[in-house]
PDB file of N, CA and C in Angstrom:
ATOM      1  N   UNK A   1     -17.378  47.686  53.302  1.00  0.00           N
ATOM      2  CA  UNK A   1     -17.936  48.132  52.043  1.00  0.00           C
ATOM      3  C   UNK A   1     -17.266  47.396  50.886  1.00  0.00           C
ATOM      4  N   UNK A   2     -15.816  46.659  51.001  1.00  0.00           N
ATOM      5  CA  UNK A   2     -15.386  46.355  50.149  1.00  0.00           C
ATOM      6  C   UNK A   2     -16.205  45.244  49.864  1.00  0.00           C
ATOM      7  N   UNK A   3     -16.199  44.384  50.167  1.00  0.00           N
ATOM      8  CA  UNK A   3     -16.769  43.310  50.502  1.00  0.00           C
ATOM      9  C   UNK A   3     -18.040  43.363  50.099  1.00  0.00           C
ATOM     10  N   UNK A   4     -18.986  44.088  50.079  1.00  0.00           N
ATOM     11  CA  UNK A   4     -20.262  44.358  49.031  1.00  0.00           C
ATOM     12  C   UNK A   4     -19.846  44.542  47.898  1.00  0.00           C
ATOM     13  N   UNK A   5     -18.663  45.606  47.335  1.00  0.00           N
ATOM     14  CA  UNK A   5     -18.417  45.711  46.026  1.00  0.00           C
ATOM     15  C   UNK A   5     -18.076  44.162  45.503  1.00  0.00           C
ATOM     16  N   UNK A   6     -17.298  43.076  45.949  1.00  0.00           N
ATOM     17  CA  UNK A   6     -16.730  41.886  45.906  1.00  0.00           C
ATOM     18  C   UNK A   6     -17.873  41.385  45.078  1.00  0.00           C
ATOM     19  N   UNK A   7     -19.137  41.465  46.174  1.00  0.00           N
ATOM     20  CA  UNK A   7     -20.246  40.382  46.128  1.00  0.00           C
ATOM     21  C   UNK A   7     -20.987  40.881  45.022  1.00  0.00           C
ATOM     22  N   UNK A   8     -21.182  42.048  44.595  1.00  0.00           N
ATOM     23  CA  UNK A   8     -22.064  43.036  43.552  1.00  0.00           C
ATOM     24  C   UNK A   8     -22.776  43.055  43.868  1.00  0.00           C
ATOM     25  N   UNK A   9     -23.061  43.468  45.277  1.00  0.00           N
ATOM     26  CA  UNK A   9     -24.282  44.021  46.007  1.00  0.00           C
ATOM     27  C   UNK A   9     -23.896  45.753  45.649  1.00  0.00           C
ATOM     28  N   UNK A  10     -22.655  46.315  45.485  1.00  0.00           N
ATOM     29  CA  UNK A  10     -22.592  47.860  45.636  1.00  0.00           C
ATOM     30  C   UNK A  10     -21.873  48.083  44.762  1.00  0.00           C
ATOM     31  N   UNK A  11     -22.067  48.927  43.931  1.00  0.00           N
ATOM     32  CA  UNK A  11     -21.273  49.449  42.853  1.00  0.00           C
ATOM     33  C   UNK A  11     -20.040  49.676  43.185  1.00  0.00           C
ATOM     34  N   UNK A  12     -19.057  49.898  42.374  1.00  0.00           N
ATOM     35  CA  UNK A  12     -17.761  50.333  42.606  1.00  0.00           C
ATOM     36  C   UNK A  12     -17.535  52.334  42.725  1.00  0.00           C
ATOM     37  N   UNK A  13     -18.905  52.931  42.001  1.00  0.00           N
ATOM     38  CA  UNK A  13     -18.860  54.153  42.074  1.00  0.00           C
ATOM     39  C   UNK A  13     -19.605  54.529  43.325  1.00  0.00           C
ATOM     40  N   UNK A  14     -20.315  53.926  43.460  1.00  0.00           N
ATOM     41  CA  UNK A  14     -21.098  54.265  44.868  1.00  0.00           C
ATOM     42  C   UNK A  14     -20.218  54.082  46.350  1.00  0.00           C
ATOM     43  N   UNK A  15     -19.024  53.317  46.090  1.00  0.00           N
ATOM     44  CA  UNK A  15     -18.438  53.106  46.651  1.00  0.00           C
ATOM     45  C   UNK A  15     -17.081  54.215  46.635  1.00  0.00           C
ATOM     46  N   UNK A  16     -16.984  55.022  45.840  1.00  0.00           N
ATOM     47  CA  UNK A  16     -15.969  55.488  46.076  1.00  0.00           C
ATOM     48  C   UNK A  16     -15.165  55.475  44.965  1.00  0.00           C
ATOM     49  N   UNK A  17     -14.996  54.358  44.296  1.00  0.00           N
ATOM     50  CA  UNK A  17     -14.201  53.904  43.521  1.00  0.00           C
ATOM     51  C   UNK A  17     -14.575  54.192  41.590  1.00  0.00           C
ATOM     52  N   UNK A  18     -13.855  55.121  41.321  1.00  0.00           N
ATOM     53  CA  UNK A  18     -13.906  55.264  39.816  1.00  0.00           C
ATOM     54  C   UNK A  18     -13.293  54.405  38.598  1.00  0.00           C
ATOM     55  N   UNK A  19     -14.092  54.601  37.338  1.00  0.00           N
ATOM     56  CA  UNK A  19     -13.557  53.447  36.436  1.00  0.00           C
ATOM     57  C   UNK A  19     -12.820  54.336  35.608  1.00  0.00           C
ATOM     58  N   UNK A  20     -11.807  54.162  34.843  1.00  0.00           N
ATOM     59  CA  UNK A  20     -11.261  54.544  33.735  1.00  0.00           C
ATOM     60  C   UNK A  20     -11.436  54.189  32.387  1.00  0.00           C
ATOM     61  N   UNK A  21     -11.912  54.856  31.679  1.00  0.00           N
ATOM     62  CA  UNK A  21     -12.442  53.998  30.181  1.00  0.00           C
ATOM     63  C   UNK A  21     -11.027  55.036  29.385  1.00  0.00           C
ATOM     64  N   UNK A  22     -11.152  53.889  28.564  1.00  0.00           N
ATOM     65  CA  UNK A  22     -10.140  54.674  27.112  1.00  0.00           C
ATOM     66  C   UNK A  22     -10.486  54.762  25.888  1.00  0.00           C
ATOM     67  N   UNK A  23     -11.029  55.981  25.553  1.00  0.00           N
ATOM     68  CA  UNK A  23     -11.436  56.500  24.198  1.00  0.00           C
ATOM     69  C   UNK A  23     -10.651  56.712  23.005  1.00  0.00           C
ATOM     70  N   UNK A  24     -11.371  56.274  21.711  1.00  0.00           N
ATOM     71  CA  UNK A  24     -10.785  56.581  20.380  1.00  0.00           C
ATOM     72  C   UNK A  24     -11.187  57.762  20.132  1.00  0.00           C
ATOM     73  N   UNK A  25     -10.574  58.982  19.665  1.00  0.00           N
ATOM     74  CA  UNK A  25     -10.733  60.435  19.085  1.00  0.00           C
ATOM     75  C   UNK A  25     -10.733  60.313  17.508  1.00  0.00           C
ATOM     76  N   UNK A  26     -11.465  60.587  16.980  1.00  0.00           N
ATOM     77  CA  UNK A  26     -10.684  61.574  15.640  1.00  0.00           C
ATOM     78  C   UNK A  26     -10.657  62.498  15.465  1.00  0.00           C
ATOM     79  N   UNK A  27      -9.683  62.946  15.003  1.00  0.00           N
ATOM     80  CA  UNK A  27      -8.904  64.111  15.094  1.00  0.00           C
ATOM     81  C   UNK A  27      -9.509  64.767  13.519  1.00  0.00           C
ATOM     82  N   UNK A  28      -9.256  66.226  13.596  1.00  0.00           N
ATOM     83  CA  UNK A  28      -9.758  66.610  12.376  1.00  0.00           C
ATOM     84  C   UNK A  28      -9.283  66.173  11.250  1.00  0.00           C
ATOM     85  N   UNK A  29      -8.035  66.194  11.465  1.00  0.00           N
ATOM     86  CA  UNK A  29      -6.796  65.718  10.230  1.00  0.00           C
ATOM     87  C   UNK A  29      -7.566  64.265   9.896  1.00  0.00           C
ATOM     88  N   UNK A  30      -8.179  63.151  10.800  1.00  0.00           N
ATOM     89  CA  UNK A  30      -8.909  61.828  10.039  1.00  0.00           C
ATOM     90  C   UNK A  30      -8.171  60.637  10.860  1.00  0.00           C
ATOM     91  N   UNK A  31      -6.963  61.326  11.845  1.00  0.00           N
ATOM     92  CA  UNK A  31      -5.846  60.283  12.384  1.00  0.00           C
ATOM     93  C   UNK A  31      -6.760  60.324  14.073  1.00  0.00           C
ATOM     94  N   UNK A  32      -6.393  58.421  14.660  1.00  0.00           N
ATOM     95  CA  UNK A  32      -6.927  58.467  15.625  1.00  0.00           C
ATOM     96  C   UNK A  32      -5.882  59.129  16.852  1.00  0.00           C
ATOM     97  N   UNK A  33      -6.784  59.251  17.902  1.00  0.00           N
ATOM     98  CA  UNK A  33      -6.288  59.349  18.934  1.00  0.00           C
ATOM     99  C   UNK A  33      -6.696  58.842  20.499  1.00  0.00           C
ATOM    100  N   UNK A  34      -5.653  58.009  21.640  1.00  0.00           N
ATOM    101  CA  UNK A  34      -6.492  57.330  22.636  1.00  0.00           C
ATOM    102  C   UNK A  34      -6.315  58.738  23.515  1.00  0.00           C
ATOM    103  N   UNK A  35      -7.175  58.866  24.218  1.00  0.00           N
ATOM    104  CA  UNK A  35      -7.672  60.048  25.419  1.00  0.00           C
ATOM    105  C   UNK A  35      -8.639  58.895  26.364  1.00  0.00           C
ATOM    106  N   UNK A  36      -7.864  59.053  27.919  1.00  0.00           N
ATOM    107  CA  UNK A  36      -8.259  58.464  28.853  1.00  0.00           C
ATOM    108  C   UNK A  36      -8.922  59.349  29.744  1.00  0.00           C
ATOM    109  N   UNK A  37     -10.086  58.558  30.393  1.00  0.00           N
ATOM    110  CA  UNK A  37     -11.411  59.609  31.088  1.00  0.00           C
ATOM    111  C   UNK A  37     -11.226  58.649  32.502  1.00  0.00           C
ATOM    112  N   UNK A  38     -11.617  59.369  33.618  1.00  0.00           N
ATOM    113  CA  UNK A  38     -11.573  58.854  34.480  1.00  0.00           C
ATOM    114  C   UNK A  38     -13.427  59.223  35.081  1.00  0.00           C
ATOM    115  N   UNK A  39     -14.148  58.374  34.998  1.00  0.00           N
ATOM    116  CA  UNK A  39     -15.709  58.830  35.283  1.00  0.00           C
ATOM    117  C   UNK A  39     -16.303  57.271  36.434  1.00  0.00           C
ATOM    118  N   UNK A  40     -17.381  57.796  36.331  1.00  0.00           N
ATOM    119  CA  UNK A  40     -18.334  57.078  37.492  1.00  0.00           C
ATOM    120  C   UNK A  40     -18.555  55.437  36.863  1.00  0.00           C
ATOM    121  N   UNK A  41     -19.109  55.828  35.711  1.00  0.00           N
ATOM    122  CA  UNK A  41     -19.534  54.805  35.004  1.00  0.00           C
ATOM    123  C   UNK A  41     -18.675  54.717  33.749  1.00  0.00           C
ATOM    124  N   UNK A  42     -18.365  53.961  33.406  1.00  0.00           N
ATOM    125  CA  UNK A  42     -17.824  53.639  31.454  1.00  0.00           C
ATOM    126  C   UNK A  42     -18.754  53.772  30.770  1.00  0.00           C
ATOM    127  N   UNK A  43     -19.788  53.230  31.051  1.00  0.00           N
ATOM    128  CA  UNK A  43     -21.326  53.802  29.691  1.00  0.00           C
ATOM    129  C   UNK A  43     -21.292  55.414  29.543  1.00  0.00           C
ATOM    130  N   UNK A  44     -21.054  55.706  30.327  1.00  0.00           N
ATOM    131  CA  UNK A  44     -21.120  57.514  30.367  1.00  0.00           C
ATOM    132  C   UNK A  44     -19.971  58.167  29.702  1.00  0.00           C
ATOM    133  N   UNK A  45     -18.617  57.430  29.623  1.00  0.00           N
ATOM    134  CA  UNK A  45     -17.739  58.132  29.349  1.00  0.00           C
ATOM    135  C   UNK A  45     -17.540  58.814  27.802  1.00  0.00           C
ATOM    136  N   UNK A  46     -18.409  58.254  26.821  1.00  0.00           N
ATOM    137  CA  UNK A  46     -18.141  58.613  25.357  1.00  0.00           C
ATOM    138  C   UNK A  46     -18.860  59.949  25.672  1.00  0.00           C
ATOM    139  N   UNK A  47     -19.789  60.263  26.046  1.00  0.00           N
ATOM    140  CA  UNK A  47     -20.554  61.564  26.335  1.00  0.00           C
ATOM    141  C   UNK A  47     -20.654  62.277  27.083  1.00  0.00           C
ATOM    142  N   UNK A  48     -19.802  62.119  28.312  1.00  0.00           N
ATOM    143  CA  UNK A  48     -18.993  63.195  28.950  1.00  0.00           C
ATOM    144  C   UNK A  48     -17.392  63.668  28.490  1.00  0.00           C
ATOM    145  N   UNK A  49     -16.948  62.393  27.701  1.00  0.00           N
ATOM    146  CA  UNK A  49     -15.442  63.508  26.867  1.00  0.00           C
ATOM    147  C   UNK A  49     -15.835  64.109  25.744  1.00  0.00           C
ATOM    148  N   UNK A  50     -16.624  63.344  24.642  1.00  0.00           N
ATOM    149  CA  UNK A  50     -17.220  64.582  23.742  1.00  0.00           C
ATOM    150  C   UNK A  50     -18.129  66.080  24.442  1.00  0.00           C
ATOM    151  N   UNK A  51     -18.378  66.141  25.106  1.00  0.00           N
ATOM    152  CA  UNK A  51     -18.824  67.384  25.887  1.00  0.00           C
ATOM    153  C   UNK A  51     -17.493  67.922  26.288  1.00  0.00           C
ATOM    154  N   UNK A  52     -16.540  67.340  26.637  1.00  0.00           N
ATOM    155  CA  UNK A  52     -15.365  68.179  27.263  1.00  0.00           C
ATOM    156  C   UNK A  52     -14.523  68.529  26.101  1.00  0.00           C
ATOM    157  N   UNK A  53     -14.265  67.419  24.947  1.00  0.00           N
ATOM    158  CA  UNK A  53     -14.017  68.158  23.917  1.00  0.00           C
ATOM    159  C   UNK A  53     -14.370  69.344  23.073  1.00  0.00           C
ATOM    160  N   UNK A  54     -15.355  69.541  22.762  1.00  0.00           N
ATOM    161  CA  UNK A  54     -16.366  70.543  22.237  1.00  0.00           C
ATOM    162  C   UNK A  54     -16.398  71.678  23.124  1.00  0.00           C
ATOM    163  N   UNK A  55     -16.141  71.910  24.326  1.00  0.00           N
ATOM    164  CA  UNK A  55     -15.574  72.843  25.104  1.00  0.00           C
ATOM    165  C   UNK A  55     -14.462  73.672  25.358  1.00  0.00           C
ATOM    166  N   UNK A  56     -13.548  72.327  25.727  1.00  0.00           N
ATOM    167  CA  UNK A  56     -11.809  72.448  24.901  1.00  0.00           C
ATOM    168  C   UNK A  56     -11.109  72.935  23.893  1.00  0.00           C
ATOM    169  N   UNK A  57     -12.061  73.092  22.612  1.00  0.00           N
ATOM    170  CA  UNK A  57     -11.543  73.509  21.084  1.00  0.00           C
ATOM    171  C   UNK A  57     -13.300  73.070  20.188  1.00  0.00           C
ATOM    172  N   UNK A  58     -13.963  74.026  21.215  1.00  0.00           N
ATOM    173  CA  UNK A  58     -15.142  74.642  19.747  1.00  0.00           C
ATOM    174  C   UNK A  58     -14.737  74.701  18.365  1.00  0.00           C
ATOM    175  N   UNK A  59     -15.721  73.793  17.675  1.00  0.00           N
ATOM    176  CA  UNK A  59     -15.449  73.370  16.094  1.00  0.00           C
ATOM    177  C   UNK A  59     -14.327  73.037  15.626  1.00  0.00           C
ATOM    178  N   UNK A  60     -13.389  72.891  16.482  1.00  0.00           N
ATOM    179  CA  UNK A  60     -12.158  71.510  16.252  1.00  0.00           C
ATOM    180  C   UNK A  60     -12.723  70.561  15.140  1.00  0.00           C
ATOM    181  N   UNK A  61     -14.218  69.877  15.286  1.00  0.00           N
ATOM    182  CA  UNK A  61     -14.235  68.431  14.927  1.00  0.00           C
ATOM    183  C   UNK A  61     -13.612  67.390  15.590  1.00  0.00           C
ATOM    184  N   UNK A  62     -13.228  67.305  16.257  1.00  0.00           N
ATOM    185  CA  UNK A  62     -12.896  65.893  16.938  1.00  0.00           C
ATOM    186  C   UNK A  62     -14.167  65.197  17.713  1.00  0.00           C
ATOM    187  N   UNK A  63     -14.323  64.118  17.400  1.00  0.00           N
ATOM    188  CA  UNK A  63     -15.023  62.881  17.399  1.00  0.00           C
ATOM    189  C   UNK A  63     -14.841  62.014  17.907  1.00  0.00           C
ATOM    190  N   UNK A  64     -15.478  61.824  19.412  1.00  0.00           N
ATOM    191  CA  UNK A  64     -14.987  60.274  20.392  1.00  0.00           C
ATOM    192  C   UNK A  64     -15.779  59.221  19.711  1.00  0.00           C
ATOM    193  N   UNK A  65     -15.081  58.121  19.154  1.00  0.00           N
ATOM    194  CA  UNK A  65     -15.941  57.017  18.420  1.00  0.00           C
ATOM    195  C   UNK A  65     -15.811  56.185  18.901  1.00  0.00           C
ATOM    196  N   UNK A  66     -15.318  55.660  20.391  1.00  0.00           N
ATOM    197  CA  UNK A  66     -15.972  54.603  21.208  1.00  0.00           C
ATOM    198  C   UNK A  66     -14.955  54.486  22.190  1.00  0.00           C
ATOM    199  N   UNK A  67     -15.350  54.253  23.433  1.00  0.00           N
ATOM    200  CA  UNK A  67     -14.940  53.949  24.073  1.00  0.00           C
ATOM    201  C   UNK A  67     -15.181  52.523  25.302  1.00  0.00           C
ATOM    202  N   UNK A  68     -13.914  52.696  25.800  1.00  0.00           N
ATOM    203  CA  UNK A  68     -14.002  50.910  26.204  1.00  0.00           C
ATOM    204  C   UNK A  68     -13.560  51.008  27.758  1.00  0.00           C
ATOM    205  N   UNK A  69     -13.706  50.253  28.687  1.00  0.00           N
ATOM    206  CA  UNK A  69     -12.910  50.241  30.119  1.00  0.00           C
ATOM    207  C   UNK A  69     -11.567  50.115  30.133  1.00  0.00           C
ATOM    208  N   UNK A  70     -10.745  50.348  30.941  1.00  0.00           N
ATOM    209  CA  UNK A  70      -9.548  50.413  30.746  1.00  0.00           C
ATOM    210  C   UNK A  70      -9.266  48.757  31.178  1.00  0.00           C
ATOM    211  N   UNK A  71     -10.254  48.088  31.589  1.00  0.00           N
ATOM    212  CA  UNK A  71      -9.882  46.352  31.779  1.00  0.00           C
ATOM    213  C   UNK A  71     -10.145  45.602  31.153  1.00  0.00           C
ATOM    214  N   UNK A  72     -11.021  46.015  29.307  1.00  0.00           N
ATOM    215  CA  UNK A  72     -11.421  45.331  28.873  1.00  0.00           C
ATOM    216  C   UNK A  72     -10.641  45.207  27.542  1.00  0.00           C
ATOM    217  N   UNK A  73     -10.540  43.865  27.295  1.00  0.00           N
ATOM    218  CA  UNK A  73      -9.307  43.150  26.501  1.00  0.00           C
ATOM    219  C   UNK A  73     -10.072  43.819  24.996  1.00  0.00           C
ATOM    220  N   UNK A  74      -9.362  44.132  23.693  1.00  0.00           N
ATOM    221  CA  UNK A  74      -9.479  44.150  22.720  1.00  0.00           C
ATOM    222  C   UNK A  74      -8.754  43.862  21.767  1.00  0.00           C
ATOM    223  N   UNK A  75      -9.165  43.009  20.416  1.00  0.00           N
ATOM    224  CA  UNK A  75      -8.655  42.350  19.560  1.00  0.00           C
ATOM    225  C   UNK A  75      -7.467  43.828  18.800  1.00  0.00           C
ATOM    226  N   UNK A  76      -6.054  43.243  19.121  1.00  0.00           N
ATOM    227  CA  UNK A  76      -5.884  44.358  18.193  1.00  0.00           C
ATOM    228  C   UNK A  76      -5.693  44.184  16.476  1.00  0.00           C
ATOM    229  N   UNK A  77      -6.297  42.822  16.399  1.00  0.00           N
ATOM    230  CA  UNK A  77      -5.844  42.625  14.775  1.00  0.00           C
ATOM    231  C   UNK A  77      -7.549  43.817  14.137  1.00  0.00           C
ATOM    232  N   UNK A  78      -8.352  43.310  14.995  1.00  0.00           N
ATOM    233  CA  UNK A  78      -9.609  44.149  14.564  1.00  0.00           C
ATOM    234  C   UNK A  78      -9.391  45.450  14.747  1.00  0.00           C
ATOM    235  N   UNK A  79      -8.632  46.265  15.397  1.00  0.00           N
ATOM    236  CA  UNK A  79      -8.333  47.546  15.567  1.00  0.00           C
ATOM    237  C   UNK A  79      -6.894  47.850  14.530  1.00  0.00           C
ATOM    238  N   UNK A  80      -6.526  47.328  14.251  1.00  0.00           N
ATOM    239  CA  UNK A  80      -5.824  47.512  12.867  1.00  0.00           C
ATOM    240  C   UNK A  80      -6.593  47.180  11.935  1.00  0.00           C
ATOM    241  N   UNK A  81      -7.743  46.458  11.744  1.00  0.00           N
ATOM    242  CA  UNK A  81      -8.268  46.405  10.331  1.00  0.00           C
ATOM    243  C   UNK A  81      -9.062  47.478   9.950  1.00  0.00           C
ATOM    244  N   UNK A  82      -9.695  47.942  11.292  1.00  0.00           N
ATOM    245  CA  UNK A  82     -10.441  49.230  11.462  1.00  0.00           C
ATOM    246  C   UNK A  82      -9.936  50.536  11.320  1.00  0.00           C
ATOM    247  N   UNK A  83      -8.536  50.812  11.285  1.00  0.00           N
ATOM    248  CA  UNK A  83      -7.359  51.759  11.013  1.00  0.00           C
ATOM    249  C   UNK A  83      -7.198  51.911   9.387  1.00  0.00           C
ATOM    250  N   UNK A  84      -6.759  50.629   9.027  1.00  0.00           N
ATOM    251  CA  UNK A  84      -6.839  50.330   7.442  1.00  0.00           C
ATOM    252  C   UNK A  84      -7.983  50.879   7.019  1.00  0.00           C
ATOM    253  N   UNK A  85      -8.934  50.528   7.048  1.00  0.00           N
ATOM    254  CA  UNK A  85     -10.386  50.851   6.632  1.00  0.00           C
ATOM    255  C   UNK A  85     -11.152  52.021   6.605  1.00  0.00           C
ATOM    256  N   UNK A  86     -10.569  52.875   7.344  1.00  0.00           N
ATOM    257  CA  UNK A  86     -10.430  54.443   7.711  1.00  0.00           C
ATOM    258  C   UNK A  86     -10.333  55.194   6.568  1.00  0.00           C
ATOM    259  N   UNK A  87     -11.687  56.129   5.843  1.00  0.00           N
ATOM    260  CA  UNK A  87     -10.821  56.751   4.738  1.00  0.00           C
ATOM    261  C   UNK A  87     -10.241  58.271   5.433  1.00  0.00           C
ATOM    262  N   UNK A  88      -8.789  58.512   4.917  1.00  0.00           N
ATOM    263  CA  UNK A  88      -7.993  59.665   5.002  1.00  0.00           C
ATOM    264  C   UNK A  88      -8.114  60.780   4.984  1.00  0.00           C
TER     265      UNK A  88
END
């Protein structure tokens, strides 16, 4: 089976194997926060942790505003400019 996942004949979830994505929160206060999901797919994960949030602490406000795979590289000068840019 591995060996299909290799070739991308078989998914990695169909196989057994889960992805980890890592989400940005905001927090009510306006400050971010990373919260890691462990799900089937990464496309799915922004809308299965906002569902678990909103469960967790009804009308909290906290806000998953994107999330990414846990293998995928990101600029962090753009994630500091995006911090800056944040109003308070």
């Amino acid at each position: 089976m591995l060996g299909l996942c290799l070739l991308g004949l078989l998914s990695p979830a169909l196989a057994g194997e889960r992805e980890v994505a890592k989400c940005a929160v905001r927090q009510a206060d306006g400050t971010l926060r990373i919260r890691w999901i462990e799900i089937d797919e990464v496309r799915e994960a922004q809308r299965a942790l906002q569902r678990f949030l909103d469960q967790e602490a009804p009308g909290e406000g906290r806000q998953v505003e994107r999330c990414i795979g846990a293998r995928e590289i990101f600029s962090s000068a753009q994630a500091r400019a995006a911090e800056r840019s944040t109003p308070r």
